[in-house]
Protein backbone atom coordinates (compact mmCIF):
# COMPACT_ATOMS: atom_id res chain seq x y z
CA UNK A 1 -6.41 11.66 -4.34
CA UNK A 2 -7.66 9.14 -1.78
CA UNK A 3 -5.86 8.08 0.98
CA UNK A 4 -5.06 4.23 1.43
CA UNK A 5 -7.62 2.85 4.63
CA UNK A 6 -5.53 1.76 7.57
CA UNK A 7 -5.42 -2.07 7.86
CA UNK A 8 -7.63 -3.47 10.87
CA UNK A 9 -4.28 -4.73 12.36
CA UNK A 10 -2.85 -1.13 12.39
CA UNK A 11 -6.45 -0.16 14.27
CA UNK A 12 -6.17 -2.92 16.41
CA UNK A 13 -2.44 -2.33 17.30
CA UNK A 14 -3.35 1.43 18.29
CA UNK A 15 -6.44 0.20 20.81
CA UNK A 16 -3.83 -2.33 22.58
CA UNK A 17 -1.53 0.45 23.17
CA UNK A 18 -4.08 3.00 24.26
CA UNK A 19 -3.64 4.96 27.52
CA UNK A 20 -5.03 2.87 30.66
CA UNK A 21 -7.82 5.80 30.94
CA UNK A 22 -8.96 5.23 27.73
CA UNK A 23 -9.59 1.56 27.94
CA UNK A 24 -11.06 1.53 31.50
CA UNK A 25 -13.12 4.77 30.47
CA UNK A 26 -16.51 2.94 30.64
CA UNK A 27 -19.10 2.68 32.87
CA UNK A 28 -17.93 -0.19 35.38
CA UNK A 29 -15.07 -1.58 33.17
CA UNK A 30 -12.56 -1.80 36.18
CA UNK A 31 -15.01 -3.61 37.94
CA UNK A 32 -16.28 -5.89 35.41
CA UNK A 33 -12.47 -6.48 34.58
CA UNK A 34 -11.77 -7.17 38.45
CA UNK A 35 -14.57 -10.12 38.43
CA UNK A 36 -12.58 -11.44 35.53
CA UNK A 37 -8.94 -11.40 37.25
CA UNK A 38 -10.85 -13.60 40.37
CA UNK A 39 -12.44 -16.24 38.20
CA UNK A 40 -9.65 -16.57 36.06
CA UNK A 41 -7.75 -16.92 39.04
CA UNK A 42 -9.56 -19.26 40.85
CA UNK A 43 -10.44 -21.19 37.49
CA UNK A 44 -6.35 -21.79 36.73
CA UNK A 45 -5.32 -22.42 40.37
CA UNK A 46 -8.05 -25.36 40.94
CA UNK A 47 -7.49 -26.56 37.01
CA UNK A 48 -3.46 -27.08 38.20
CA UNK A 49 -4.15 -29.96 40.61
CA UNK A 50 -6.35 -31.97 37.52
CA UNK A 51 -4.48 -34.86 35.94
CA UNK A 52 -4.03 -33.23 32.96
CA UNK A 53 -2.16 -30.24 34.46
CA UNK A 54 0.27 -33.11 36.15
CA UNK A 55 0.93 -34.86 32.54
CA UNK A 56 1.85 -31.35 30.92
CA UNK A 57 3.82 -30.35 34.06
CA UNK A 58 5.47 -33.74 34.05
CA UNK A 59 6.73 -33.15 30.42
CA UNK A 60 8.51 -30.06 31.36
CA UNK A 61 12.57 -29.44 31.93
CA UNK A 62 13.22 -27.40 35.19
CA UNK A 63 15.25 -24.20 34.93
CA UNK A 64 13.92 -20.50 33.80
CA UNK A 65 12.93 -17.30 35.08
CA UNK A 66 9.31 -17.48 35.00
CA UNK A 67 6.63 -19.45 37.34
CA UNK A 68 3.54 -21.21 36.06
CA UNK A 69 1.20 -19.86 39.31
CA UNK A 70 0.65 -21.74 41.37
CA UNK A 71 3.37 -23.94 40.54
CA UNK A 72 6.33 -23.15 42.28
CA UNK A 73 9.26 -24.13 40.11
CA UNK A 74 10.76 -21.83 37.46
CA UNK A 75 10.49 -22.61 34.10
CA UNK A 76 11.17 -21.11 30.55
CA UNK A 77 8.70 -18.71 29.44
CA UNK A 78 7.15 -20.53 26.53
CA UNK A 79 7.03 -23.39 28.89
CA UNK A 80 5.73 -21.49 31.53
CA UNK A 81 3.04 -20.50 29.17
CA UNK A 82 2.09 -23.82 28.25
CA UNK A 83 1.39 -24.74 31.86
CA UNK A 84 -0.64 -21.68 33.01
CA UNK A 85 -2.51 -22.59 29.83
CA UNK A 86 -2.92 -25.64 30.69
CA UNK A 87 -4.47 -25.47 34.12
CA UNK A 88 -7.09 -22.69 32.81
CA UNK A 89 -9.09 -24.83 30.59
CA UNK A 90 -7.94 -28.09 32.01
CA UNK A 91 -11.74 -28.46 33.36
CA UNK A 92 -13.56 -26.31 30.70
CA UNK A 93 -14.34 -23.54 33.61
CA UNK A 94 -13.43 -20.80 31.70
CA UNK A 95 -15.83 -17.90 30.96
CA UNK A 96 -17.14 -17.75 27.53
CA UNK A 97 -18.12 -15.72 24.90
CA UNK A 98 -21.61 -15.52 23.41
CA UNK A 99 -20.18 -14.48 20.33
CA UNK A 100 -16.58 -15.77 19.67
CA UNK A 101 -17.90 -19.07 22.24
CA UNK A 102 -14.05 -18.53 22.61
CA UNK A 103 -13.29 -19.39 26.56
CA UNK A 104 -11.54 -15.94 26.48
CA UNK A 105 -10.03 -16.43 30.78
CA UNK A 106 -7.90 -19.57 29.38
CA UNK A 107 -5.82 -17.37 27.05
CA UNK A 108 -6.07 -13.62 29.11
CA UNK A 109 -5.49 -14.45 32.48
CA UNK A 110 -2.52 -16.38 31.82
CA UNK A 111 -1.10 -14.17 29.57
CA UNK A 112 -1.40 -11.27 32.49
CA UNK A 113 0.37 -13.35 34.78
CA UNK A 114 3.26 -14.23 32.18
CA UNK A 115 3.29 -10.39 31.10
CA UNK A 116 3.61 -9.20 35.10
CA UNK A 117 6.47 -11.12 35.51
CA UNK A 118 8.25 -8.90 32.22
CA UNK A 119 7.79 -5.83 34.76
CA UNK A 120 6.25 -4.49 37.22
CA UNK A 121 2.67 -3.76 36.36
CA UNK A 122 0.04 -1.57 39.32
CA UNK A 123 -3.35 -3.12 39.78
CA UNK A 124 -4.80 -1.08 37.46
CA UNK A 125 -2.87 -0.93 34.73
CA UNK A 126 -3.03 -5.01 34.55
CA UNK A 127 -6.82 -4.79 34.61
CA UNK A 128 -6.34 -2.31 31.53
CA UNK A 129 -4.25 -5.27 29.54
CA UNK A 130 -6.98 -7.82 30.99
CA UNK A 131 -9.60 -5.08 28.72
CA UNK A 132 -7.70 -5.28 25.99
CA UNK A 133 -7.04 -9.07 25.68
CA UNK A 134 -10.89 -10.04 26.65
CA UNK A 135 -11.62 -7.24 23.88
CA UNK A 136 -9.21 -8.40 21.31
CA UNK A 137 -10.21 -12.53 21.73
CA UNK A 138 -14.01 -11.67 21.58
CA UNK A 139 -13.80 -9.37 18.72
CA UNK A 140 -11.11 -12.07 16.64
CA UNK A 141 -13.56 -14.89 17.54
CA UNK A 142 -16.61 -13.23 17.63
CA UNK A 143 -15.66 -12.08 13.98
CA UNK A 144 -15.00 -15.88 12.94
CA UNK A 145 -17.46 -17.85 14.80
CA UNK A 146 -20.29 -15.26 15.44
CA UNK A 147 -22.19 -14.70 12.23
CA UNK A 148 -25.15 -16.36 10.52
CA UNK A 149 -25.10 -19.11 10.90
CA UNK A 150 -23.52 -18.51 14.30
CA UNK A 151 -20.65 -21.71 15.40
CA UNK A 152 -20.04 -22.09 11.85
CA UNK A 153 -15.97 -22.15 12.95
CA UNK A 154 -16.59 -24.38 15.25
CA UNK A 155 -18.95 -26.64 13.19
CA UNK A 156 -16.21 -26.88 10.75
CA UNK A 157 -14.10 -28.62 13.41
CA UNK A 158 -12.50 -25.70 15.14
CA UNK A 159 -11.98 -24.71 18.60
CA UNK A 160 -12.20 -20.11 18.67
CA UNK A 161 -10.18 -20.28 21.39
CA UNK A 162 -6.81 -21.91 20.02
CA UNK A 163 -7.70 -19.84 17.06
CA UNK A 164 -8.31 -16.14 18.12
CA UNK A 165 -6.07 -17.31 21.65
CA UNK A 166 -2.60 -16.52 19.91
CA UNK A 167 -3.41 -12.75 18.99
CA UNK A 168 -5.52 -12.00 22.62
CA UNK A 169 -2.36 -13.12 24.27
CA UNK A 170 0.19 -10.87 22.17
CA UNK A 171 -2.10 -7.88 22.93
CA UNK A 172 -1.81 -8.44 26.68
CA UNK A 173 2.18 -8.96 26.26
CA UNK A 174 2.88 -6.08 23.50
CA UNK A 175 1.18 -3.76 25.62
CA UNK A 176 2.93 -4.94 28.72
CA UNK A 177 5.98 -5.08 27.39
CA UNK A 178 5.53 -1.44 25.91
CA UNK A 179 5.56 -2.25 22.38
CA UNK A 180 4.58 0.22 19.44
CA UNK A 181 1.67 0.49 17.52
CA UNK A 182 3.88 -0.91 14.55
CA UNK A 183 5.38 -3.78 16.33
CA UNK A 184 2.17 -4.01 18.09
CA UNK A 185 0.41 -4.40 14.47
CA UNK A 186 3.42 -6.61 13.46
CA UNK A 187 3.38 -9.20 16.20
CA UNK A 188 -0.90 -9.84 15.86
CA UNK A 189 -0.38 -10.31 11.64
CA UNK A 190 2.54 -12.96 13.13
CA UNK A 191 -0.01 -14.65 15.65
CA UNK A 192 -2.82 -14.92 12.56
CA UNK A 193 -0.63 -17.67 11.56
CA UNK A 194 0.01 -19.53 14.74
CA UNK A 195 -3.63 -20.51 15.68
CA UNK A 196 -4.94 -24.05 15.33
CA UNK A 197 -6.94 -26.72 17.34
CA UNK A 198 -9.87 -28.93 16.41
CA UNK A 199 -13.04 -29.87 18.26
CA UNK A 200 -13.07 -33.99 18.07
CA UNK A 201 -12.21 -35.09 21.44
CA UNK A 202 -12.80 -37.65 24.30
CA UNK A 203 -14.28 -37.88 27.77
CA UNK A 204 -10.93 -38.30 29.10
CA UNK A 205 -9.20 -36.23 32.10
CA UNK A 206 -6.25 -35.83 30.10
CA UNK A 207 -7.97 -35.22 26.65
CA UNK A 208 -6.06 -33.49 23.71
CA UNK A 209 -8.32 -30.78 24.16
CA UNK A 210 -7.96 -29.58 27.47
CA UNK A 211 -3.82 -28.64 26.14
CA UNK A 212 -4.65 -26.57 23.25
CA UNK A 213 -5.16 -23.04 25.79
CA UNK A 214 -1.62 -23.73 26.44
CA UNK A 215 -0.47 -23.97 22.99
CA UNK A 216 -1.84 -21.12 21.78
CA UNK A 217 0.25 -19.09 24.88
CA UNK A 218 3.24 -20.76 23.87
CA UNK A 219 2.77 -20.26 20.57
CA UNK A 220 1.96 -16.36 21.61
CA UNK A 221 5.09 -16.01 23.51
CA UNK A 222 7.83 -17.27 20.42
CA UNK A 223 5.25 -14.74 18.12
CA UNK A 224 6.12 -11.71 20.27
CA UNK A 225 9.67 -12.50 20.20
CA UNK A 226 10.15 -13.06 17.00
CA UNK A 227 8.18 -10.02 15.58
CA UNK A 228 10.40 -8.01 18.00
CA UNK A 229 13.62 -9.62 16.73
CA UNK A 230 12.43 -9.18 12.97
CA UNK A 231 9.99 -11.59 11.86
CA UNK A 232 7.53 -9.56 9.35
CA UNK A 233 4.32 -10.48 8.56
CA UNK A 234 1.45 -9.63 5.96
CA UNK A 235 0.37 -6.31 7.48
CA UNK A 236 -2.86 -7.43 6.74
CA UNK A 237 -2.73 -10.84 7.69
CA UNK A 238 -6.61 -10.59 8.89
CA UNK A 239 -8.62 -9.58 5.44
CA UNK A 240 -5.80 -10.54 2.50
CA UNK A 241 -6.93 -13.23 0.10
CA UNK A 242 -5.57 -16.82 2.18
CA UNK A 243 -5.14 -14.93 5.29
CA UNK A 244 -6.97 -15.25 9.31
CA UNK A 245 -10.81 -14.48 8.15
CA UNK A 246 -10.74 -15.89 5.01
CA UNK A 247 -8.94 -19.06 5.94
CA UNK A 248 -11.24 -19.85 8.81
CA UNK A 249 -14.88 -18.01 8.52
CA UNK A 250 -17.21 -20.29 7.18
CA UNK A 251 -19.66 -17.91 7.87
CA UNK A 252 -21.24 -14.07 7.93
CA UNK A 253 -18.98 -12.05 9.87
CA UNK A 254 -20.10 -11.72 13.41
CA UNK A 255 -21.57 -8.18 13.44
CA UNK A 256 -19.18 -6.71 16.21
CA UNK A 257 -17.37 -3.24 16.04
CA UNK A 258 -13.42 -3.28 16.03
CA UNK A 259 -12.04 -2.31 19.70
CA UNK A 260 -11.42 1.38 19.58
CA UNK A 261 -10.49 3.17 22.95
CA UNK A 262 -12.72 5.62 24.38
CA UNK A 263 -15.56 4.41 21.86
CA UNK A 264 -18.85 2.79 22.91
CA UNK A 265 -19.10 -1.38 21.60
CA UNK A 266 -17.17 -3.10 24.54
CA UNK A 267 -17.50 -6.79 24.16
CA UNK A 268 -15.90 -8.12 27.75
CA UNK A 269 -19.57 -7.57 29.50
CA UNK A 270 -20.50 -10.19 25.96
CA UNK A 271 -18.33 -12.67 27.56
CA UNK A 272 -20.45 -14.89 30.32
CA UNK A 273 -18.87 -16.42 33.29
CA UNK A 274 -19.62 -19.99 33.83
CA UNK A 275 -21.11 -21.13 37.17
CA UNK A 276 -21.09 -24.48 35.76
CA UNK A 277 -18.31 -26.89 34.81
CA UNK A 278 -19.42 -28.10 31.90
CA UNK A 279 -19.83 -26.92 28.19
CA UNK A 280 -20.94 -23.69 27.42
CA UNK A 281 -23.76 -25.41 25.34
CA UNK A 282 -25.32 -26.49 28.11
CA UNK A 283 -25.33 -23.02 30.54
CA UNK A 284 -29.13 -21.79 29.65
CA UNK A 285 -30.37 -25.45 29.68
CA UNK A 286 -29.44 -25.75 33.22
CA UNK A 287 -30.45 -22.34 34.29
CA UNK A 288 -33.94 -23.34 33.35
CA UNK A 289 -33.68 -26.61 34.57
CA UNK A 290 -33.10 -25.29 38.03
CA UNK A 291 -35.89 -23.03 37.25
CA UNK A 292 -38.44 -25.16 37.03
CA UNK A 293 -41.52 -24.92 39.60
CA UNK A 294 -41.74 -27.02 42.26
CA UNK A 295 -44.33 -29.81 42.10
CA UNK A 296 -45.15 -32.79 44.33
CA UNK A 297 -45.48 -35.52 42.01
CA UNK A 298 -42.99 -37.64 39.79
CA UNK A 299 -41.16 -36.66 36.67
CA UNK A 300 -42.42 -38.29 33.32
CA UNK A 301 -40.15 -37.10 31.28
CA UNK A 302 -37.92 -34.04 30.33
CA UNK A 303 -37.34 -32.36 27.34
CA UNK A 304 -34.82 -29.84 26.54
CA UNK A 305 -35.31 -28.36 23.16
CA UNK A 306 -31.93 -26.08 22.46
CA UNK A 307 -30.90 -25.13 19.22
CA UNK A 308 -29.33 -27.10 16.05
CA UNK A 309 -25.08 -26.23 16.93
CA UNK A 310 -26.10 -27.02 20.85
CA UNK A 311 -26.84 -30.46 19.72
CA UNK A 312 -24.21 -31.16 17.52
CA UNK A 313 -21.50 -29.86 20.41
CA UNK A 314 -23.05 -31.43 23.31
CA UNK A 315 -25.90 -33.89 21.93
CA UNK A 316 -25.32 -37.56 21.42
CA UNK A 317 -26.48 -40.67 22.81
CA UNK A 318 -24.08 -41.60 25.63
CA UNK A 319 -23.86 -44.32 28.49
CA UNK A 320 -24.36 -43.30 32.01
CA UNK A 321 -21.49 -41.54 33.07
CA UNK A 322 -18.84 -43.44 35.56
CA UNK A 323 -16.59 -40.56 35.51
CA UNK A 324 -15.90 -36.68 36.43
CA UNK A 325 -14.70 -36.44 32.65
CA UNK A 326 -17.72 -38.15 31.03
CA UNK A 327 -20.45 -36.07 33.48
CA UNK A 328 -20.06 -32.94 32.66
CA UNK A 329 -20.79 -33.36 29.04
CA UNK A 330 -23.75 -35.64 29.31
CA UNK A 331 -26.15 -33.73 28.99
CA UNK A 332 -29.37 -35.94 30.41
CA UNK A 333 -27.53 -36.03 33.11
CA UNK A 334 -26.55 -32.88 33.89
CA UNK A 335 -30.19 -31.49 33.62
CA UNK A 336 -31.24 -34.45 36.58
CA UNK A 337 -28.23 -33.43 38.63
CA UNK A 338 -29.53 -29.78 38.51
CA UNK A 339 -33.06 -30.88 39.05
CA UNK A 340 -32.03 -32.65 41.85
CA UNK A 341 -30.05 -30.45 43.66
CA UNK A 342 -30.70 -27.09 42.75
CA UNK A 343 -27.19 -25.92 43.07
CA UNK A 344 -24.80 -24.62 40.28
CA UNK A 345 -22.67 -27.58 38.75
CA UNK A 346 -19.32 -27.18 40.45
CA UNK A 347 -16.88 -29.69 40.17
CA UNK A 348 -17.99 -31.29 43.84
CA UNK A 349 -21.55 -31.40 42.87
CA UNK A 350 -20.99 -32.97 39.91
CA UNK A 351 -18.74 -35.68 40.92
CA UNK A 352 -21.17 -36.51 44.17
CA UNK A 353 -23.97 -36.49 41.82
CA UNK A 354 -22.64 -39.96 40.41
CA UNK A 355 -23.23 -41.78 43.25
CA UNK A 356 -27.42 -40.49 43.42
CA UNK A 357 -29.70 -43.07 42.88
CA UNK A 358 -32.58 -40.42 42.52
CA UNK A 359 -29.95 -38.55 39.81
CA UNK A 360 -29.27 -42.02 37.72
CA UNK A 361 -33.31 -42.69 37.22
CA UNK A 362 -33.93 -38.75 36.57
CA UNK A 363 -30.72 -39.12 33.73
CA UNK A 364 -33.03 -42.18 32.04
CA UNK A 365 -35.87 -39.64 31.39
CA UNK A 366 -34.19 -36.64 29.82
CA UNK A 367 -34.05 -36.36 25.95
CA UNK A 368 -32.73 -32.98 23.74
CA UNK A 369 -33.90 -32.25 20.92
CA UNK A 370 -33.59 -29.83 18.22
CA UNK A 371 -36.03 -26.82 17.71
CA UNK A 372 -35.99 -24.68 14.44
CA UNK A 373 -37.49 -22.08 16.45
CA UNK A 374 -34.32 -21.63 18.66
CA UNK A 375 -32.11 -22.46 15.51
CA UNK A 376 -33.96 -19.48 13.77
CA UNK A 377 -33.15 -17.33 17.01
CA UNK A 378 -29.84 -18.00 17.83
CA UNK A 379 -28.90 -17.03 14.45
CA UNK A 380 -30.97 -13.91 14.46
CA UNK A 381 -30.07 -12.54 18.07
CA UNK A 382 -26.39 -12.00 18.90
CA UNK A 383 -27.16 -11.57 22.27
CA UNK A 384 -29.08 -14.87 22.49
CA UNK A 385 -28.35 -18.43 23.72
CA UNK A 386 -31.88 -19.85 24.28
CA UNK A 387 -32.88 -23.56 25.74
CA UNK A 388 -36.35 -24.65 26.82
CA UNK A 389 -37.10 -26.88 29.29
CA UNK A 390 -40.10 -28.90 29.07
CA UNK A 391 -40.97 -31.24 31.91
CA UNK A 392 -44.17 -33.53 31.91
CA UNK A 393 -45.42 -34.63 35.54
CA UNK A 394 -47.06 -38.35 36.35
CA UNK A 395 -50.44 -36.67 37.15
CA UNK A 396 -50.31 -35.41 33.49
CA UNK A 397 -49.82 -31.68 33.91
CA UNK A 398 -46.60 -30.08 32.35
CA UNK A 399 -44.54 -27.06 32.89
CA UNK A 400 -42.23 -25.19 30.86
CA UNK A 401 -39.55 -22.56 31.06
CA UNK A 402 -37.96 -20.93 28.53
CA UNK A 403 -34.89 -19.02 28.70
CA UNK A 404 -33.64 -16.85 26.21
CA UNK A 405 -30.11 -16.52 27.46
CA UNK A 406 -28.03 -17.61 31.08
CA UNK A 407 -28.76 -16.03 34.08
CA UNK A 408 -25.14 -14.35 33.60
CA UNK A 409 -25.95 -11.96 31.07
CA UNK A 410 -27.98 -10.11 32.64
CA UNK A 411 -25.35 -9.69 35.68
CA UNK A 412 -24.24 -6.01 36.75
CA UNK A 413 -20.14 -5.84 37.33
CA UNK A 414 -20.66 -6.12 40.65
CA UNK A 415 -22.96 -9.49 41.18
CA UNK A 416 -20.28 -10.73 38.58
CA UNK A 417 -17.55 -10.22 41.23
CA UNK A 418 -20.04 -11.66 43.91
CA UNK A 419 -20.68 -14.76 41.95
CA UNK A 420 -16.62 -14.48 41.09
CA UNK A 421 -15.96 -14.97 44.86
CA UNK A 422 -18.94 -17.61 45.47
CA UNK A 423 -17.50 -19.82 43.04
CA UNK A 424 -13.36 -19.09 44.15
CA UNK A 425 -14.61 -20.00 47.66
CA UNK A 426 -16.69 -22.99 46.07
CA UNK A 427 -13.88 -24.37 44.42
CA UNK A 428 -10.87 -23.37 46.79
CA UNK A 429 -12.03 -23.24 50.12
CA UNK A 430 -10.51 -20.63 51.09
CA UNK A 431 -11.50 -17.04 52.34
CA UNK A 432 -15.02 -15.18 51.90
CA UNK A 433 -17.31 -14.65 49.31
CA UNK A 434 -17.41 -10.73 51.61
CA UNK A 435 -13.56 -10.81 51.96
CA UNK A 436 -12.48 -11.55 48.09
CA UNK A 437 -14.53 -9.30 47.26
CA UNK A 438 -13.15 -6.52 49.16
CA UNK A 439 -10.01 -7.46 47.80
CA UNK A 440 -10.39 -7.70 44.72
CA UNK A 441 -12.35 -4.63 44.33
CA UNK A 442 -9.27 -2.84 45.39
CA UNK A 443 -7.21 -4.32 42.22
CA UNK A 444 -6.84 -0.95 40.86
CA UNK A 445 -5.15 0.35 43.93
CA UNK A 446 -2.42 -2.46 43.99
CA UNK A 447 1.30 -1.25 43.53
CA UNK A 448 2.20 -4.45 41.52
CA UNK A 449 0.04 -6.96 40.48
CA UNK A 450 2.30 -9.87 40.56
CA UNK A 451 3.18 -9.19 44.26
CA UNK A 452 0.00 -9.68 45.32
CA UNK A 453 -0.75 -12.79 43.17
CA UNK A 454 2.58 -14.98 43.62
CA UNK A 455 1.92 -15.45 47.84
CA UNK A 456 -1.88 -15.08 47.12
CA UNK A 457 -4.44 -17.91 49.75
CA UNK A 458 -5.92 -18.95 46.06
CA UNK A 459 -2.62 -20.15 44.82
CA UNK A 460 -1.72 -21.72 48.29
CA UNK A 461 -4.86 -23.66 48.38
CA UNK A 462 -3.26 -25.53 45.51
């Protein structure tokens, strides 16, 4: 007689719930995890002062128990959700996976903060329920979007991160809000049903697209409380003819492992932090661009070759961009701005970089184009995200640099908190690259993690 296999929900529900030990049991996870709490941080606090974060905020009734950090007024916890969500993606600086491309800090991050407020929570067991929501997102998206042909979700007309958002964000609250492995398992078959948000959007501040992180934590919140007050779902929502994978692959399954505590196959050190605030499509591109050799005479021409999804996300011919919004997804000129400068495309640099004469005539000579090659190797390599960078000099010599993946991969845990801080300090300006890191290497030695977070300098600056 053969025993029935235990639905992935039911293995899924038992890693959320895991002991704090056994999710934080590998090499350099509570590091790696405390890099993650500062960007997300800094990411959500600078994305709630963006126009978009003022619409949503303007559409919300006062009155609650909960606070959308930084904002100071309490709201309702859905609501509350919808805000935090809001001002994590609101400028597309949230870190992203190579295999889900899901922009995992939008959903986690926020979800911590809502899930801190439930009860108290030390410093180290939140950066246990940040490890299980970064694991949970990247192995949901990386599932859907990650095979061969890799993007195939997103091709489609998806967004992974309003689809695989809802279940990250119930993994971080069940677990918070000590939930079983049953109504753990219950309340991620209820999110398979709540995702949803497509890829078609404009250059605009205030863009569709830059609400649908919140949605999906609102949508998380109602899921959690209904599967607790009795809302049952297909236990196994995931696999069943018409359910999660079936209704939205379009592809291979991504070849990643299910999260199992204590077992080798994490997938948070898979998701790359972005330096620069644009699309994730364009990440390696500019890391070679800004690679390139110097050379005393004038450009020619550029030529990034990336692969065949990279084009369709971020390729197109577009006018000269006039504003913040239209910049940072052009790419011709986001390649002349880091050729330029040399500097990381932070939110400053970009916006300055509209008023650069030398920038504008570099923009005119940048083309992308497609390369089978790189199609042929992003599909084959998990691990990859390759762009090449071709630039042909007046005096007739060329060089070229090729990079298989962004400089972030190949970051330890603790240059990812380093570059964590640099960019918290770029965007804020506040504190020290030396002092946030100090403090934020001690996360696993706070009493309560929303103590130190509500009064915290990155939330003031704000």
């Amino acid at each position: 007689m053969t025993s029935e296999p235990i639905p992935e929900l039911t293995i899924l529900a038992e890693y959320c719930v895991a002991p704090d030990d056994a999710i934080l049991g590998a090499p350099d996870e509570e590091r790696w995890a405390c890099a993650r709490l500062l960007d997300g941080l800094a990411v959500l606090s600078h994305g709630s002062r963006t126009p978009v974060a003022a619409v949503a905020r303007s559409t919300l009734p006062t009155g609650g128990d909960v606070l959308a950090w930084p904002d100071p007024g309490p709201l309702r916890a859905d609501d509350a959700a919808f805000q935090l969500g809001v001002s994590a993606f609101a400028e597309n600086y949230a870190d992203t996976g190579l295999g889900s491309v899901a922009h995992v800090n939008s959903i986690v991050v926020p979800a911590l903060l809502l899930a801190a407020q439930r009860r108290p929570l030390s410093g180290r067991a939140a950066l246990a329920a940040l490890v299980v929501g970064y694991n949970v997102m990247e192995w949901v998206g990386g599932t859907l979007n990650g095979g061969r042909p890799r993007m195939a979700h997103q091709l489609r007309g998806f967004r992974p991160t309003p689809s695989a958002g809802p279940l990250a964000a119930v993994a971080v609250l069940a677990r918070v809000t000590g939930c079983s492995v049953a109504e753990t398992a219950n309340a991620l078959a209820l999110a398979c049903s709540q995702g949803g948000g497509l890829r078609p959007s404009t250059a605009s501040p205030t863009s569709a697209i830059r609400i649908q992180s919140g949605e999906a934590l609102r949508r998380a919140v109602h899921t959690l409380d209904l599967a607790r007050a009795g809302i049952v779902a297909h236990p196994d929502m995931l696999r069943c003819p018409g359910g999660f994978f079936p209704a939205y692959a379009f592809s291979e399954p991504g070849p990643y492992p299910i999260p199992v505590a204590g077992e080798p196959g994490d997938l948070m050190t898979r998701v790359s932090m972005k330096l620069e605030c644009t699309p994730h499509t364009l990440v390696t591109m500019l890391d070679a661009a800004r690679a390139m050799p110097d050379h005393p005479g004038e450009v020619e021409s550029v030529t990034v070759r990336v692969p065949a999804q990279h084009n369709v996300i971020s390729g197109g011919d577009k006018a000269y961009p006039t504003t913040f919004a239209e910049a940072v997804g052009h790419v011709p000129y986001c390649i002349a701005l880091a050729m330029c400068t040399g500097s990381h495309l932070f939110p400053q640099v970009i916006s300055d970089g509209l008023a650069d004469a030398a920038v504008r005539e570099l923009t005119g000579r940048v083309r992308l184009v497609v390369e089978d090659r790189l199609t042929a190797l992003f599909d084959d390599d998990p691990a990859s995200w390759p762009a090449v960078v071709e630039v042909r000099w007046a005096d007739g010599t060329a060089d070229v640099v090729e990079m298989k993946a962004p400089e972030t991969t190949q970051w330890t845990a603790d240059e990812a908190l380093e570059h964590a801080a640099l960019k918290a300090v770029a965007l804020l300006g506040v504190g020290t690259v030396g002092g946030l890191v100090a403090e934020f290497a001690g996360v696993p030695g706070w009493p309560d993690l929303w103590t130190a977070v509500r009064g915290h300098a990155l939330g003031g600056a704000a």
